[in-house]
C-alpha atoms as a PDB file:
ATOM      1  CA  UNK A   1       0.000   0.000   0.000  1.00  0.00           C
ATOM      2  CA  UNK A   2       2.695   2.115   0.515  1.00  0.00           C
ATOM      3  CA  UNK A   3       3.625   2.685  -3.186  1.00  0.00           C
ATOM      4  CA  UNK A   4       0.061   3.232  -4.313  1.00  0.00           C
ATOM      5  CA  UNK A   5       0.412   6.128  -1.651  1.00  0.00           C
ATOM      6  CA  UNK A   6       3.598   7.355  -3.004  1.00  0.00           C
ATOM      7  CA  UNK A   7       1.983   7.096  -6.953  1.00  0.00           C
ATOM      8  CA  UNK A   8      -1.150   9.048  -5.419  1.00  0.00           C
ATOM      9  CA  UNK A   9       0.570  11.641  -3.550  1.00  0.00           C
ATOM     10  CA  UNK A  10       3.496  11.778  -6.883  1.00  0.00           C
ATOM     11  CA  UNK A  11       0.124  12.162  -9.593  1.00  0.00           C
ATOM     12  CA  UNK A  12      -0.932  14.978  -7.019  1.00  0.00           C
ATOM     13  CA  UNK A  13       2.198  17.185  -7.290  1.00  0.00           C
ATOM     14  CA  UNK A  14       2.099  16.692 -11.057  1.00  0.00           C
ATOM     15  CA  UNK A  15      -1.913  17.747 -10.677  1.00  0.00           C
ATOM     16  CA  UNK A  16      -0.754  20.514  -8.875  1.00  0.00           C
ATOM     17  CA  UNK A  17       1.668  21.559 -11.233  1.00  0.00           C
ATOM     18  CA  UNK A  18       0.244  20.997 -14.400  1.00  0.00           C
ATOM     19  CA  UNK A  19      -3.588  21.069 -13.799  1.00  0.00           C
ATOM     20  CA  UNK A  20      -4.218  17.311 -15.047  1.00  0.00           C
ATOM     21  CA  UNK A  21      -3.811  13.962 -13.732  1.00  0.00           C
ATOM     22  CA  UNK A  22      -1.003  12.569 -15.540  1.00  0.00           C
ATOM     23  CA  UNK A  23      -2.195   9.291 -17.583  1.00  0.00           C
ATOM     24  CA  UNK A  24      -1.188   7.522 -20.644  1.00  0.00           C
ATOM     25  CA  UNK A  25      -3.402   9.672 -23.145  1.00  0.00           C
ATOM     26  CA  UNK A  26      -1.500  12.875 -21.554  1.00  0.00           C
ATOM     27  CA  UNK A  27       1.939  11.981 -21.378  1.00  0.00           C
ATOM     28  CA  UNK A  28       1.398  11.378 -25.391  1.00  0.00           C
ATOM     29  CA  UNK A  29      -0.314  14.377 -26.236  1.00  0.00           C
ATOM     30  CA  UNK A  30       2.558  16.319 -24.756  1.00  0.00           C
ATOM     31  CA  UNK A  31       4.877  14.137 -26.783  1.00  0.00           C
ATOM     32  CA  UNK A  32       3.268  15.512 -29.538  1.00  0.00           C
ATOM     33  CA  UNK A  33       2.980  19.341 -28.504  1.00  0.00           C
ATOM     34  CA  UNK A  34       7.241  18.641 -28.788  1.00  0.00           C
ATOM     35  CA  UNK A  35       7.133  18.291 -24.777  1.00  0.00           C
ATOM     36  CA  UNK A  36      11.207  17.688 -23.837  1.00  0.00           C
ATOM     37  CA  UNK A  37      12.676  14.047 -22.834  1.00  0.00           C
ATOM     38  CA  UNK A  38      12.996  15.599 -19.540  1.00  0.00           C
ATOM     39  CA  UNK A  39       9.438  17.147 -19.210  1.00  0.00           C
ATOM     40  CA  UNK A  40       8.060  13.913 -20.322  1.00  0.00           C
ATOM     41  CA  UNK A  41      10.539  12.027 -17.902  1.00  0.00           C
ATOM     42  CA  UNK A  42       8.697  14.040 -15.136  1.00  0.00           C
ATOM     43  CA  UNK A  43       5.411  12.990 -15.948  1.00  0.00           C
ATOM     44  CA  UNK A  44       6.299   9.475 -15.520  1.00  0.00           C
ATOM     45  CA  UNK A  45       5.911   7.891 -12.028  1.00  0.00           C
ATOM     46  CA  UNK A  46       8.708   5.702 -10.536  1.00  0.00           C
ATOM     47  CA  UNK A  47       6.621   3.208  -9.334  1.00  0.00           C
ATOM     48  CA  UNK A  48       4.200   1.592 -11.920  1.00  0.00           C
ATOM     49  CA  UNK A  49       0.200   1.291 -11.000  1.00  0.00           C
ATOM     50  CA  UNK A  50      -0.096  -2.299 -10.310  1.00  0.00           C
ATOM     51  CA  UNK A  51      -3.379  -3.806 -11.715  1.00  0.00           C
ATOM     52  CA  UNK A  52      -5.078  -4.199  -8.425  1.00  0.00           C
ATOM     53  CA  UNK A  53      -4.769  -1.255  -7.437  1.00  0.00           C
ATOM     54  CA  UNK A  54      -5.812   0.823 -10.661  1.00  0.00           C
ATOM     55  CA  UNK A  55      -9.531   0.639  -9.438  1.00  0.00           C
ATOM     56  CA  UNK A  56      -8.647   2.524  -5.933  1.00  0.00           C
ATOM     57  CA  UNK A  57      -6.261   5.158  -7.818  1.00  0.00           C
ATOM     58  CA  UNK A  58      -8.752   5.663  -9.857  1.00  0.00           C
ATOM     59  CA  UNK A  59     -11.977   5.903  -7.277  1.00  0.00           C
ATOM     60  CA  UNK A  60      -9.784   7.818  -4.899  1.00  0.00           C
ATOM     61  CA  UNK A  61      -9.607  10.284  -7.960  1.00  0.00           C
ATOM     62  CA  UNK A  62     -12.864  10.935  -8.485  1.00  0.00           C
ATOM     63  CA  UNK A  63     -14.109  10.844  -4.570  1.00  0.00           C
ATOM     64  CA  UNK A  64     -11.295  13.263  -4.249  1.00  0.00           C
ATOM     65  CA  UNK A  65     -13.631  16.280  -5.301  1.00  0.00           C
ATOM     66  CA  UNK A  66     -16.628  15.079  -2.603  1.00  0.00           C
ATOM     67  CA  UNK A  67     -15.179  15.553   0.474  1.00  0.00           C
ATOM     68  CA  UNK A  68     -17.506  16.095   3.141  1.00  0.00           C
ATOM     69  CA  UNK A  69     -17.257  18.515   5.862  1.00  0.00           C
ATOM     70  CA  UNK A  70     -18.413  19.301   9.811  1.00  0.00           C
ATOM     71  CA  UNK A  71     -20.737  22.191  10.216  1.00  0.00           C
ATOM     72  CA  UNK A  72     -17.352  23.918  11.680  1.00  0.00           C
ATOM     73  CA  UNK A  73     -15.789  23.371   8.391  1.00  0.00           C
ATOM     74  CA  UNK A  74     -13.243  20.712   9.174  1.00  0.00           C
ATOM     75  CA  UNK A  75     -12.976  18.075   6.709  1.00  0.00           C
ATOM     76  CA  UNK A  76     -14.334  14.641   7.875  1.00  0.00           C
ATOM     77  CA  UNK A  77     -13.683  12.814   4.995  1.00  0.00           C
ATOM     78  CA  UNK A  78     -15.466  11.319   1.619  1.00  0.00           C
ATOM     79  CA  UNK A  79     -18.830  10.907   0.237  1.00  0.00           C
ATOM     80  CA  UNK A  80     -19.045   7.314   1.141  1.00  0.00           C
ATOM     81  CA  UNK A  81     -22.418   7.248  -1.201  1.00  0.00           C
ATOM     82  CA  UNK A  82     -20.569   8.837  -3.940  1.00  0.00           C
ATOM     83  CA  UNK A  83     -17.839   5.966  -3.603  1.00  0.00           C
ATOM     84  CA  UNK A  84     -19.954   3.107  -3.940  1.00  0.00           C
ATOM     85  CA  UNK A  85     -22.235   5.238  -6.877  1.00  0.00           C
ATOM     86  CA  UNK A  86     -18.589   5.290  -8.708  1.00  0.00           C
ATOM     87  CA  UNK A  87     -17.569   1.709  -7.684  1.00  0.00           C
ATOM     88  CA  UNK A  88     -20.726   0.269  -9.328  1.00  0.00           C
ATOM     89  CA  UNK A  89     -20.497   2.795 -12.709  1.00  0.00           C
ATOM     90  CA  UNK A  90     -17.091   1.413 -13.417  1.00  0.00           C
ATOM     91  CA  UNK A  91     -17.351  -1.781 -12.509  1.00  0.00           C
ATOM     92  CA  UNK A  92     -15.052  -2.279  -9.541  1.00  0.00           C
ATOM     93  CA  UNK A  93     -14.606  -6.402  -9.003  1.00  0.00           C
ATOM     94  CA  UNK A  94     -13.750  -5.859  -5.507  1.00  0.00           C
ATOM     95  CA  UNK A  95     -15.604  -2.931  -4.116  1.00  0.00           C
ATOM     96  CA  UNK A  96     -15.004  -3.690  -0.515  1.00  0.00           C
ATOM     97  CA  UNK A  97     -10.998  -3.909  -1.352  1.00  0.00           C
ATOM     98  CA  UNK A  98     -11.063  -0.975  -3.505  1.00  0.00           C
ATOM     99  CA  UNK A  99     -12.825   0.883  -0.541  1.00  0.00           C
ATOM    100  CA  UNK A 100     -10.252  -0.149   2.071  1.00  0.00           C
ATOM    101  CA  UNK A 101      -7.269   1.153  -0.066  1.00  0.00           C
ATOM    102  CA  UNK A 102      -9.417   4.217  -0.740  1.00  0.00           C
ATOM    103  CA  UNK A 103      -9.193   4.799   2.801  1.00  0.00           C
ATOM    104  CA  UNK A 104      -6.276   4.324   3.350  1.00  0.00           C
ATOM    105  CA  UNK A 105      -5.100   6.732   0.875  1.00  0.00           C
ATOM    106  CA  UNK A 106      -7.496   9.362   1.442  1.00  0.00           C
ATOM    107  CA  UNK A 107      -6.122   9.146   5.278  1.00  0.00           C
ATOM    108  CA  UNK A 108      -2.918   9.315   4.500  1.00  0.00           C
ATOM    109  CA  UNK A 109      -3.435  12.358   1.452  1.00  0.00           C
ATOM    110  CA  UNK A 110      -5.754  14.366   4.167  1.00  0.00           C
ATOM    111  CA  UNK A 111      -3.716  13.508   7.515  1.00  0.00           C
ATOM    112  CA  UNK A 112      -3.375  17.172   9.335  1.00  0.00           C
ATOM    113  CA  UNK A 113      -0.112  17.991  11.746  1.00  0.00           C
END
């Protein structure tokens, strides 16, 4: 779990930074705009997206923009509704182990201190 954390919190920089989340389809159309070896080299992770955990990268990416917050303000955590809604559009296989790693990375994305 550890390096699907570090390829999360590694696609947010490049969010950050470039306004997109950094897959396949993008790292080619910059190749085509004449994007340099090295920007292209930046857009690549260093760890690879292993196949079982593409489903919770990708969930954890689209719950990322419901968070759900206290009447103070102070973020509690996801739409757990808008999870499963996603999990069952797309098909997850293993919705209860895509919403553990979800979890676990949204913990470790959103821990404060």
């Amino acid at each position: 779990k550890k390096k699907l954390i570090a390829l999360v919190a590694w696609t947010k920089a490049i969010r950050q930074r470039t306004g997109t989340i950094p897959d396949a389809a993008y790292i080619e159309q910059m190749r085509e705009l004449g994007a340099s070896d090295e920007t292209i080299a930046s857009l690549q992770p260093t760890e690879p997206l292993l196949p079982e955990n593409h489903d919770a990268w990708r969930m954890y990416w689209l719950v990322e923009t419901q968070p759900v917050y206290r009447p103070d303000g102070a973020l509690v955590g996801f739409s757990l509704p808008a999870l499963l809604g996603l999990m069952e559009i797309y098909g997850v296989e293993d919705p209860r182990g895509c919403l553990e790693k979800v979890q676990i990375i949204w913990t470790d994305m959103h821990k404060t201190g």
